[in-house]
ModelCIF file with pLDDT and N, C-alpha, C, O atoms, coordinates in Angstrom:
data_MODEL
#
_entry.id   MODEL 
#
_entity.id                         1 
_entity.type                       polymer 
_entity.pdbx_number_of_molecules   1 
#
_entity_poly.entity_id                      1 
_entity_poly.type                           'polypeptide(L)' 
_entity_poly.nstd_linkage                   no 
_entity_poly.nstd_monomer                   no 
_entity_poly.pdbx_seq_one_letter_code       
;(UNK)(UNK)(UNK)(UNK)(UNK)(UNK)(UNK)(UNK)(UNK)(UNK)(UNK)(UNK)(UNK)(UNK)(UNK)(UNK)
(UNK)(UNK)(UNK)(UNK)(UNK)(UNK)(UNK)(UNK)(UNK)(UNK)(UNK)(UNK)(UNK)(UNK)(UNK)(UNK)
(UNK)(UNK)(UNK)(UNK)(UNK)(UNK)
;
_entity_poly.pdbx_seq_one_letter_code_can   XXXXXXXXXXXXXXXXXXXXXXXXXXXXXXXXXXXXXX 
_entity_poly.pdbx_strand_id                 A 
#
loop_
_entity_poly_seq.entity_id 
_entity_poly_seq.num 
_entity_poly_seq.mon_id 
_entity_poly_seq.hetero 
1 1  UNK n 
1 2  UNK n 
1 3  UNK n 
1 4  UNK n 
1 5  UNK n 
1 6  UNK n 
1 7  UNK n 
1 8  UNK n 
1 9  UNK n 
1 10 UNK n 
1 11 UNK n 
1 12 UNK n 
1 13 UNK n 
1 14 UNK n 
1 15 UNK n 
1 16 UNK n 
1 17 UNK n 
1 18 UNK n 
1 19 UNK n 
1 20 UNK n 
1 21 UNK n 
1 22 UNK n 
1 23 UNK n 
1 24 UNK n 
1 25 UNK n 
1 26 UNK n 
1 27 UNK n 
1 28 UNK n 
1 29 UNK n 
1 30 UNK n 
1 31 UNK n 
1 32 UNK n 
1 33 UNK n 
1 34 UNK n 
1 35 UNK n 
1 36 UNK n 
1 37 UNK n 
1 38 UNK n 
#
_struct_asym.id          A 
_struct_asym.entity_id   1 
#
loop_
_ma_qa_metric.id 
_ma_qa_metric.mode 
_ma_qa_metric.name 
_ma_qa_metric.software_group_id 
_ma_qa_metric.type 
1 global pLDDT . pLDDT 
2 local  pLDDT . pLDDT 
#
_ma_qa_metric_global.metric_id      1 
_ma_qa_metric_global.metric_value   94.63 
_ma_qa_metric_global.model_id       1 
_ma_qa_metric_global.ordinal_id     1 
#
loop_
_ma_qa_metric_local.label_asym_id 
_ma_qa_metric_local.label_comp_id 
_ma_qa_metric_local.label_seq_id 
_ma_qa_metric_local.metric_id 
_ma_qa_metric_local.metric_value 
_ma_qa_metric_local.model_id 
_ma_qa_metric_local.ordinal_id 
A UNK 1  2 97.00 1 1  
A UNK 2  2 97.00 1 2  
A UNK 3  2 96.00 1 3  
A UNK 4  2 96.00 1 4  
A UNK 5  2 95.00 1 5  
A UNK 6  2 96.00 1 6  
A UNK 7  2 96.00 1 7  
A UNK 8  2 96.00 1 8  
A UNK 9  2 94.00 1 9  
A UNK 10 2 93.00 1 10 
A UNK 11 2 93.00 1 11 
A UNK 12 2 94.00 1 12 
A UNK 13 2 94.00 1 13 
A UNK 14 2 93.00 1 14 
A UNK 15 2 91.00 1 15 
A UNK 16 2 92.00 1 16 
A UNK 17 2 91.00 1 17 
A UNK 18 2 92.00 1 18 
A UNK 19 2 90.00 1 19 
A UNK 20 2 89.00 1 20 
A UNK 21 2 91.00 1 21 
A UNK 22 2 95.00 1 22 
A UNK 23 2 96.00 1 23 
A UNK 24 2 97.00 1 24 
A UNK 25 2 97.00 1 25 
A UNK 26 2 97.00 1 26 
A UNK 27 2 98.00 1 27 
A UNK 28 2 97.00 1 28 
A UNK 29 2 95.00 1 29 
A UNK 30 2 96.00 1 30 
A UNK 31 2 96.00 1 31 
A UNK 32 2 96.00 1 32 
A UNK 33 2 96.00 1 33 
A UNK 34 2 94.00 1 34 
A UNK 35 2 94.00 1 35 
A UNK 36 2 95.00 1 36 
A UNK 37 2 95.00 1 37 
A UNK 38 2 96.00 1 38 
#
loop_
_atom_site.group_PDB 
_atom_site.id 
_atom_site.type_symbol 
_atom_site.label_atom_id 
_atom_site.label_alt_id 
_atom_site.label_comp_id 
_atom_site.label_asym_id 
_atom_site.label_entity_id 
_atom_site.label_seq_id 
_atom_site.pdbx_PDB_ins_code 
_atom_site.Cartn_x 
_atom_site.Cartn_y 
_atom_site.Cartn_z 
_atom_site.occupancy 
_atom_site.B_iso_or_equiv 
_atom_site.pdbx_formal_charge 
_atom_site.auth_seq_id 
_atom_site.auth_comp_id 
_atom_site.auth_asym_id 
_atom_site.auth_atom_id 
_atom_site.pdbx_PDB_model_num 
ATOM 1   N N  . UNK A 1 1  ? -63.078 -34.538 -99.731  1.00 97.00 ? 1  UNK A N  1 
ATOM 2   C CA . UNK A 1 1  ? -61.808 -34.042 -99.203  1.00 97.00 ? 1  UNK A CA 1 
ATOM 3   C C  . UNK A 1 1  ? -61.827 -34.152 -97.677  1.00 97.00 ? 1  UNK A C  1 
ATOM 4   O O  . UNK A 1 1  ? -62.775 -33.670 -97.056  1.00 97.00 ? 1  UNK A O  1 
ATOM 5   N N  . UNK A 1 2  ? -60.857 -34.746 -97.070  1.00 97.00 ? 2  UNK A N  1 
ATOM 6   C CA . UNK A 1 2  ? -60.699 -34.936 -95.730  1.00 97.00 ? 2  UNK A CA 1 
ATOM 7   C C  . UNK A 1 2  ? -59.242 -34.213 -95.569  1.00 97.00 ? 2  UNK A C  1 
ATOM 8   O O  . UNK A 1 2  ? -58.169 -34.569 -96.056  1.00 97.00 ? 2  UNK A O  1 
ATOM 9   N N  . UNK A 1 3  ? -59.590 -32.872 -94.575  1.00 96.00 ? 3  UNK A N  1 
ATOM 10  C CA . UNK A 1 3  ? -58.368 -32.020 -94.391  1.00 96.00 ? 3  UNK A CA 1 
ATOM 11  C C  . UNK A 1 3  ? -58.322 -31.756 -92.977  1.00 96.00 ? 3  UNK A C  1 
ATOM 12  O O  . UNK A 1 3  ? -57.288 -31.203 -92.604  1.00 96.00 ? 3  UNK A O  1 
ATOM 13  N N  . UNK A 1 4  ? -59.002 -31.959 -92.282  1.00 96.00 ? 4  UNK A N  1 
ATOM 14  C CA . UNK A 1 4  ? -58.693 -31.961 -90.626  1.00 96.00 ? 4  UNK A CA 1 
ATOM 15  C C  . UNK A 1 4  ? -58.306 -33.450 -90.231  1.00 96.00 ? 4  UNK A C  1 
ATOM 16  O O  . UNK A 1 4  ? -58.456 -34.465 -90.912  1.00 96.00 ? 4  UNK A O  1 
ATOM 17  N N  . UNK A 1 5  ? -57.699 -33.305 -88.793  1.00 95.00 ? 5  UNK A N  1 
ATOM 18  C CA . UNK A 1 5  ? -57.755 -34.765 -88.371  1.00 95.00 ? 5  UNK A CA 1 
ATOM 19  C C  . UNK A 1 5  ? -58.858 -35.561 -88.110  1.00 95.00 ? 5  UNK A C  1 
ATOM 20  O O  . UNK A 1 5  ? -58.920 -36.706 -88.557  1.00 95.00 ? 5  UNK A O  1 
ATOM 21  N N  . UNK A 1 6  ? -59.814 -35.030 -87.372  1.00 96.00 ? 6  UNK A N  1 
ATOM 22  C CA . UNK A 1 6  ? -61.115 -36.127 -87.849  1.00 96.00 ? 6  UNK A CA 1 
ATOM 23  C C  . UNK A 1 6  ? -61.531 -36.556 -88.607  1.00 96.00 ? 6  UNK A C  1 
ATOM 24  O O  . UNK A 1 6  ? -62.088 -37.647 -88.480  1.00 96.00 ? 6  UNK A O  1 
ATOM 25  N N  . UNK A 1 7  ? -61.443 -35.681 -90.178  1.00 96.00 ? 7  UNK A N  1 
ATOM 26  C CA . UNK A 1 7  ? -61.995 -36.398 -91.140  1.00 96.00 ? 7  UNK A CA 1 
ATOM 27  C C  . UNK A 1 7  ? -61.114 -36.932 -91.566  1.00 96.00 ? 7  UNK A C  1 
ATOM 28  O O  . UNK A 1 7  ? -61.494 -37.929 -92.180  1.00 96.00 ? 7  UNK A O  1 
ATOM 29  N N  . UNK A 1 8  ? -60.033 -36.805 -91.579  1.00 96.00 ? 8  UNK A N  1 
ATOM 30  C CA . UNK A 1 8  ? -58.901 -37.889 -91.971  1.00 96.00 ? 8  UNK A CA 1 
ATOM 31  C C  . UNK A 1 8  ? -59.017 -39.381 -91.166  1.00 96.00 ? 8  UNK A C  1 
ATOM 32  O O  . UNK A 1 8  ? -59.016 -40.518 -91.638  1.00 96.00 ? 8  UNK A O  1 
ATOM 33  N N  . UNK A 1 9  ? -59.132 -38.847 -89.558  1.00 94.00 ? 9  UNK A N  1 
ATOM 34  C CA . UNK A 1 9  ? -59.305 -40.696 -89.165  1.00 94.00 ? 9  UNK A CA 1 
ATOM 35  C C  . UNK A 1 9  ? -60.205 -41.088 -88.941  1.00 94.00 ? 9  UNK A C  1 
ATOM 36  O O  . UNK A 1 9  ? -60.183 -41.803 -87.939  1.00 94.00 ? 9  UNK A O  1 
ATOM 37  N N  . UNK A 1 10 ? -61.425 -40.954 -89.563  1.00 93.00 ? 10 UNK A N  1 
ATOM 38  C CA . UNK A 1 10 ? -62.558 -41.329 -89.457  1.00 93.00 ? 10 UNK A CA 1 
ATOM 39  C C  . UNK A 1 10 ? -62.057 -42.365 -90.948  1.00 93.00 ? 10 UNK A C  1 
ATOM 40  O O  . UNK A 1 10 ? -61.536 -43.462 -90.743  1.00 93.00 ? 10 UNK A O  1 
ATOM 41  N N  . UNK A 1 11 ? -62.320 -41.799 -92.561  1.00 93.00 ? 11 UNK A N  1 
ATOM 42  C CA . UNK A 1 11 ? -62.052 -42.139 -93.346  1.00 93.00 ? 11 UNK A CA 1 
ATOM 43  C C  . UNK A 1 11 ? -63.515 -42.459 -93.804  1.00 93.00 ? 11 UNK A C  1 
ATOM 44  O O  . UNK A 1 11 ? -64.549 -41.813 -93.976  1.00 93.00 ? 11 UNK A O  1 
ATOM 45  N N  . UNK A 1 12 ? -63.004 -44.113 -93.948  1.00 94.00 ? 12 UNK A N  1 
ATOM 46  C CA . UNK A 1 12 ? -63.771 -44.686 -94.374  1.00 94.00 ? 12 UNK A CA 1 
ATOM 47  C C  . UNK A 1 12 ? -64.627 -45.998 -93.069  1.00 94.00 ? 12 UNK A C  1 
ATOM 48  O O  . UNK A 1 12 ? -65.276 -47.025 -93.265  1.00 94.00 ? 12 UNK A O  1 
ATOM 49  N N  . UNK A 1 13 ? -64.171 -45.242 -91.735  1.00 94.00 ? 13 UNK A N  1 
ATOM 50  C CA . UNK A 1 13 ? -64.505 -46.045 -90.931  1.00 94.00 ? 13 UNK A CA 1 
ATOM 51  C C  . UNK A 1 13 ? -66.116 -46.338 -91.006  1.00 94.00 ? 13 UNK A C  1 
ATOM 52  O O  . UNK A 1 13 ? -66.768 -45.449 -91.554  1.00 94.00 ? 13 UNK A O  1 
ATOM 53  N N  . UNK A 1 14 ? -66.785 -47.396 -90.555  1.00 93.00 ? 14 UNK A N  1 
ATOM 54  C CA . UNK A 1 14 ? -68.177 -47.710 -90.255  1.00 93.00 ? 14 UNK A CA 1 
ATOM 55  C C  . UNK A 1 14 ? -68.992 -47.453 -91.626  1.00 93.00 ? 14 UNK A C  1 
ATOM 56  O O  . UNK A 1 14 ? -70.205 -47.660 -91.670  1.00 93.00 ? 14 UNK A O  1 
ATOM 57  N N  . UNK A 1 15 ? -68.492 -47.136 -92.393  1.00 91.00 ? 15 UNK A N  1 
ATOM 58  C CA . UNK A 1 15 ? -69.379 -47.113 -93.570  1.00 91.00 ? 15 UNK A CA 1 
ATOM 59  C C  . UNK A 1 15 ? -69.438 -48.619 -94.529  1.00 91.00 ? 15 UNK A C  1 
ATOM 60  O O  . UNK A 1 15 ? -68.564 -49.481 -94.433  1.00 91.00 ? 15 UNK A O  1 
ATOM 61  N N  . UNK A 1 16 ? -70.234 -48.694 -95.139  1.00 92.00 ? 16 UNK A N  1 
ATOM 62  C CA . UNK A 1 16 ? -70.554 -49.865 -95.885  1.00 92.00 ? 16 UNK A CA 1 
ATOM 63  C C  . UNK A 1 16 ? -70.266 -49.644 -97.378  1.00 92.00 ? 16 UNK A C  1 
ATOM 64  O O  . UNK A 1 16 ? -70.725 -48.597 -97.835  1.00 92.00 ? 16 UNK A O  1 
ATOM 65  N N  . UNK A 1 17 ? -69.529 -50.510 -98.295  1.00 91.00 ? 17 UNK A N  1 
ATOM 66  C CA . UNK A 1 17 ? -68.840 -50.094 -99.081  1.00 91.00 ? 17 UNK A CA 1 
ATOM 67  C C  . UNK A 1 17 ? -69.720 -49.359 -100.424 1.00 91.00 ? 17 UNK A C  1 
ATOM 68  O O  . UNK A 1 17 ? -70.855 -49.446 -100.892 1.00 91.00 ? 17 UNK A O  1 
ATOM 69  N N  . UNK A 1 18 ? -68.635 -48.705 -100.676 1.00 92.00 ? 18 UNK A N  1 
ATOM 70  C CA . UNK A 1 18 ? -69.290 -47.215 -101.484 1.00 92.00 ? 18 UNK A CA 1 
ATOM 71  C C  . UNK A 1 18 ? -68.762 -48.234 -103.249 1.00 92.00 ? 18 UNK A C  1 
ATOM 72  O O  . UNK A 1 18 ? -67.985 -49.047 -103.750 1.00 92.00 ? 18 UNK A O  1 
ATOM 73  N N  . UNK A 1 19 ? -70.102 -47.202 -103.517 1.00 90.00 ? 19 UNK A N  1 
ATOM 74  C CA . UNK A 1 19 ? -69.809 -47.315 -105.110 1.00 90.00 ? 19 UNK A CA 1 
ATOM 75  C C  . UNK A 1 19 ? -68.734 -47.524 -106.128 1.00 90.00 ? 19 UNK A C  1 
ATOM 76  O O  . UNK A 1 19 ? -68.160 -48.310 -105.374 1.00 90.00 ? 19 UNK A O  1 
ATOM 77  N N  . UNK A 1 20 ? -68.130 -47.514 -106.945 1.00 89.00 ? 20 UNK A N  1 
ATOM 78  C CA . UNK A 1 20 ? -67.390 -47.459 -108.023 1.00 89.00 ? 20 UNK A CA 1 
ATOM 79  C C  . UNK A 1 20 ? -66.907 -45.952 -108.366 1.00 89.00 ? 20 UNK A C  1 
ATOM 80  O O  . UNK A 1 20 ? -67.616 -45.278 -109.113 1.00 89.00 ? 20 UNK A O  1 
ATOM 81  N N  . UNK A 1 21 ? -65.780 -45.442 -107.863 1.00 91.00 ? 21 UNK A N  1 
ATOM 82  C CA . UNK A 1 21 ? -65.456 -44.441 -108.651 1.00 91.00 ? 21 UNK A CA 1 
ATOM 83  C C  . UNK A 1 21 ? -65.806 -43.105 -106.890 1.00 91.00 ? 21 UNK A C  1 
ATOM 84  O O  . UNK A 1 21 ? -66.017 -41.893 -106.848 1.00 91.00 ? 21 UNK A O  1 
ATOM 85  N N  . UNK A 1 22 ? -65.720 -43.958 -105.993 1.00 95.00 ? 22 UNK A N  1 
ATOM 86  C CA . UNK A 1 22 ? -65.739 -43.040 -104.725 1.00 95.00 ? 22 UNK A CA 1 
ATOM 87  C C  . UNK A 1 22 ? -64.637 -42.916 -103.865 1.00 95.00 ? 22 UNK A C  1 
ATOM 88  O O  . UNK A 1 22 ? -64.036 -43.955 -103.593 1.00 95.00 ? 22 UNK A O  1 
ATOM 89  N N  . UNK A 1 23 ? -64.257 -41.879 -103.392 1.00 96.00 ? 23 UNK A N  1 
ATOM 90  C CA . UNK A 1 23 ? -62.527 -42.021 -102.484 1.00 96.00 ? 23 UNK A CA 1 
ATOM 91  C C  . UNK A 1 23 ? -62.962 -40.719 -101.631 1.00 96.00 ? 23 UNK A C  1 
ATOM 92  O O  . UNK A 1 23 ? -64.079 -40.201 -101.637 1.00 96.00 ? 23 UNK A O  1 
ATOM 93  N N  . UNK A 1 24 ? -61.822 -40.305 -100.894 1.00 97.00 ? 24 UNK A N  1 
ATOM 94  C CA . UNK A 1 24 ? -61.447 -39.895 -100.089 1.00 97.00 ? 24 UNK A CA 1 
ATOM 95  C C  . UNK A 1 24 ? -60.068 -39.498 -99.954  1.00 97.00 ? 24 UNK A C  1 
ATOM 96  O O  . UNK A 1 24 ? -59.168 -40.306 -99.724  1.00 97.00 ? 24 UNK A O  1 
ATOM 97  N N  . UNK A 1 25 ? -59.892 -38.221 -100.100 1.00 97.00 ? 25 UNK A N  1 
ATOM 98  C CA . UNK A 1 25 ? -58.517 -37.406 -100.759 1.00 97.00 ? 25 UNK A CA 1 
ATOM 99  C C  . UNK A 1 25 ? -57.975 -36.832 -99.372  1.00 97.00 ? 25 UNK A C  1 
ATOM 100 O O  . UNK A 1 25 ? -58.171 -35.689 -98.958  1.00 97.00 ? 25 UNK A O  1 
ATOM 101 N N  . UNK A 1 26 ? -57.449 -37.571 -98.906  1.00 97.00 ? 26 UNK A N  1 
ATOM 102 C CA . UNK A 1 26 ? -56.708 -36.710 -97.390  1.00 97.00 ? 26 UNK A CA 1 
ATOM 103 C C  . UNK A 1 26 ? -55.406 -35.893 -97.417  1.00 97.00 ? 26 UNK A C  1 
ATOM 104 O O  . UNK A 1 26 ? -54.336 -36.383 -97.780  1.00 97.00 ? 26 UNK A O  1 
ATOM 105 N N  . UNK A 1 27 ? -55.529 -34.839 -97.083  1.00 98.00 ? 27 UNK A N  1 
ATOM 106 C CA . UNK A 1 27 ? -55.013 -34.067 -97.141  1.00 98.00 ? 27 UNK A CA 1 
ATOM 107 C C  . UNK A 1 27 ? -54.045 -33.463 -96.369  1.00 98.00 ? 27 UNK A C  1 
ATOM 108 O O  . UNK A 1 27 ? -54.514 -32.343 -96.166  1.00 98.00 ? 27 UNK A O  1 
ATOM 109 N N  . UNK A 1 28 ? -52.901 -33.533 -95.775  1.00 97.00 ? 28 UNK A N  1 
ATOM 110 C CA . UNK A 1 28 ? -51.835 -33.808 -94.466  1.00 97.00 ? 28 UNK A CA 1 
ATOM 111 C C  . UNK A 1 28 ? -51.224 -32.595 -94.540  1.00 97.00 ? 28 UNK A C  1 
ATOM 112 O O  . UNK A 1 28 ? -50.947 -32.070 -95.618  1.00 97.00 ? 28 UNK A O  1 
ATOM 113 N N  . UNK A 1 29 ? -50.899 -31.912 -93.059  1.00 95.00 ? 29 UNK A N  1 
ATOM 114 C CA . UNK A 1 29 ? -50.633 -30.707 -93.009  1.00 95.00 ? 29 UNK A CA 1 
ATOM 115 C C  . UNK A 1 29 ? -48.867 -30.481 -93.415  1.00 95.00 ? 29 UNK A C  1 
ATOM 116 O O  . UNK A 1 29 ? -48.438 -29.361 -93.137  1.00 95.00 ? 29 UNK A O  1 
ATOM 117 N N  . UNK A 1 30 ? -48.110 -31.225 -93.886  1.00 96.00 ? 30 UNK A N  1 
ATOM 118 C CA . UNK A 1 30 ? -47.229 -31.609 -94.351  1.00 96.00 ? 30 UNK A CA 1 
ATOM 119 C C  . UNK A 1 30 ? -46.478 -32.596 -95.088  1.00 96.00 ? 30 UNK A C  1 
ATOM 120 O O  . UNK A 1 30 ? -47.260 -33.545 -95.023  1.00 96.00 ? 30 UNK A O  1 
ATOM 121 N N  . UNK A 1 31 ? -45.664 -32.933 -95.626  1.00 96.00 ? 31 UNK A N  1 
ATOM 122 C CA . UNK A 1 31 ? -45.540 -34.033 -96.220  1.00 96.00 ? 31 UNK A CA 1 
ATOM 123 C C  . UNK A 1 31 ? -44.389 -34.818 -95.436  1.00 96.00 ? 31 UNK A C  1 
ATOM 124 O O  . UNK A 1 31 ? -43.238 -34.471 -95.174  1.00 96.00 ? 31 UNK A O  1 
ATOM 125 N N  . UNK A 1 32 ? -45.115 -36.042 -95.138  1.00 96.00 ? 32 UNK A N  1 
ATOM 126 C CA . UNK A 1 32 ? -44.547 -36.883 -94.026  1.00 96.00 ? 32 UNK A CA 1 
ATOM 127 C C  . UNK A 1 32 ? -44.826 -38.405 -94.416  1.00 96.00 ? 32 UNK A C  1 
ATOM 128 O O  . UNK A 1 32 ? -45.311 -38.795 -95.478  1.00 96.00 ? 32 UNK A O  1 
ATOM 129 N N  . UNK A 1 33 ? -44.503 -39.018 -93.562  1.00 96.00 ? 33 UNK A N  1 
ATOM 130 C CA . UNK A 1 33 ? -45.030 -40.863 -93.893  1.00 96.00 ? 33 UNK A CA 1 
ATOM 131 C C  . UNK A 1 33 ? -46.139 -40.961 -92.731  1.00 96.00 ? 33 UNK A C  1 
ATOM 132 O O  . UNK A 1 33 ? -45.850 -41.149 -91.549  1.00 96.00 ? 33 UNK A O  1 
ATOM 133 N N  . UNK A 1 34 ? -47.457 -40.805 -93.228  1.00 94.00 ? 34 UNK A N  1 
ATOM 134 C CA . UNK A 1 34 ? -48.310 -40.804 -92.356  1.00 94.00 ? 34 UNK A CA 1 
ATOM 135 C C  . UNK A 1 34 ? -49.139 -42.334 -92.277  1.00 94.00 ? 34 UNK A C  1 
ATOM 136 O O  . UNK A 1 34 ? -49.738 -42.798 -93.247  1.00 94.00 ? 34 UNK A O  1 
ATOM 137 N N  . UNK A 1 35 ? -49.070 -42.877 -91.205  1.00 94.00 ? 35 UNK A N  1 
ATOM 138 C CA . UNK A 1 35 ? -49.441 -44.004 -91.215  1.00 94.00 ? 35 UNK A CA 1 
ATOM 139 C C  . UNK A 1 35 ? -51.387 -44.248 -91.530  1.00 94.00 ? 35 UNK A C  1 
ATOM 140 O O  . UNK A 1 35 ? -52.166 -43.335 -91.258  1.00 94.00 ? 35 UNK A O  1 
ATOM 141 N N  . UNK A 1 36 ? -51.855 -45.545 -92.094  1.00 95.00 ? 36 UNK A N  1 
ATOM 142 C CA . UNK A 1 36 ? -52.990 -45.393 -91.929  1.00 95.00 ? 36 UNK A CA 1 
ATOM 143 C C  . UNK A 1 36 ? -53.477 -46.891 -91.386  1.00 95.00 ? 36 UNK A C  1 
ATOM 144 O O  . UNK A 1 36 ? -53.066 -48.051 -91.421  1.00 95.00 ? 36 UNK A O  1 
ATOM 145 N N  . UNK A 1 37 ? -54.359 -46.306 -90.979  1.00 95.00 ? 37 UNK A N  1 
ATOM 146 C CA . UNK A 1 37 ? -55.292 -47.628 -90.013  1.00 95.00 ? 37 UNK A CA 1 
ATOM 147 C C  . UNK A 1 37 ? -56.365 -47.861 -90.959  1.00 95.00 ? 37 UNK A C  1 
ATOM 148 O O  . UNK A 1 37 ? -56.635 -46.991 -91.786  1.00 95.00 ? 37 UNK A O  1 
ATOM 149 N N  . UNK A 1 38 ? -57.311 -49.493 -90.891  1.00 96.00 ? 38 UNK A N  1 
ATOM 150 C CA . UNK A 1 38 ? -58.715 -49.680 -90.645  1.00 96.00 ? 38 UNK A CA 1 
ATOM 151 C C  . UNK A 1 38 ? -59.369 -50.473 -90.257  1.00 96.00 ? 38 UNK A C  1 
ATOM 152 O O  . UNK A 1 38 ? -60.583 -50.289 -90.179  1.00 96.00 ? 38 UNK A O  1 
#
């Protein structure tokens, strides 16, 4: 779970790709069109 802004824009930065069946559930302090980068 990524619920602050750092762990939200960090993500999946610099990491090397993850397993089968791994994510990252971000969590936005409202519901908006939040753009994403990588």
């Amino acid at each position: 779970v990524a619920d602050s802004f750092r762990s939200r824009f960090r993500g999946f930065m610099f990491a090397k790709r993850p397993p089968s069946g791994t994510g990252i559930l971000c969590v936005f302090p409202k519901t908006a069109r939040y753009p994403v980068h990588t």
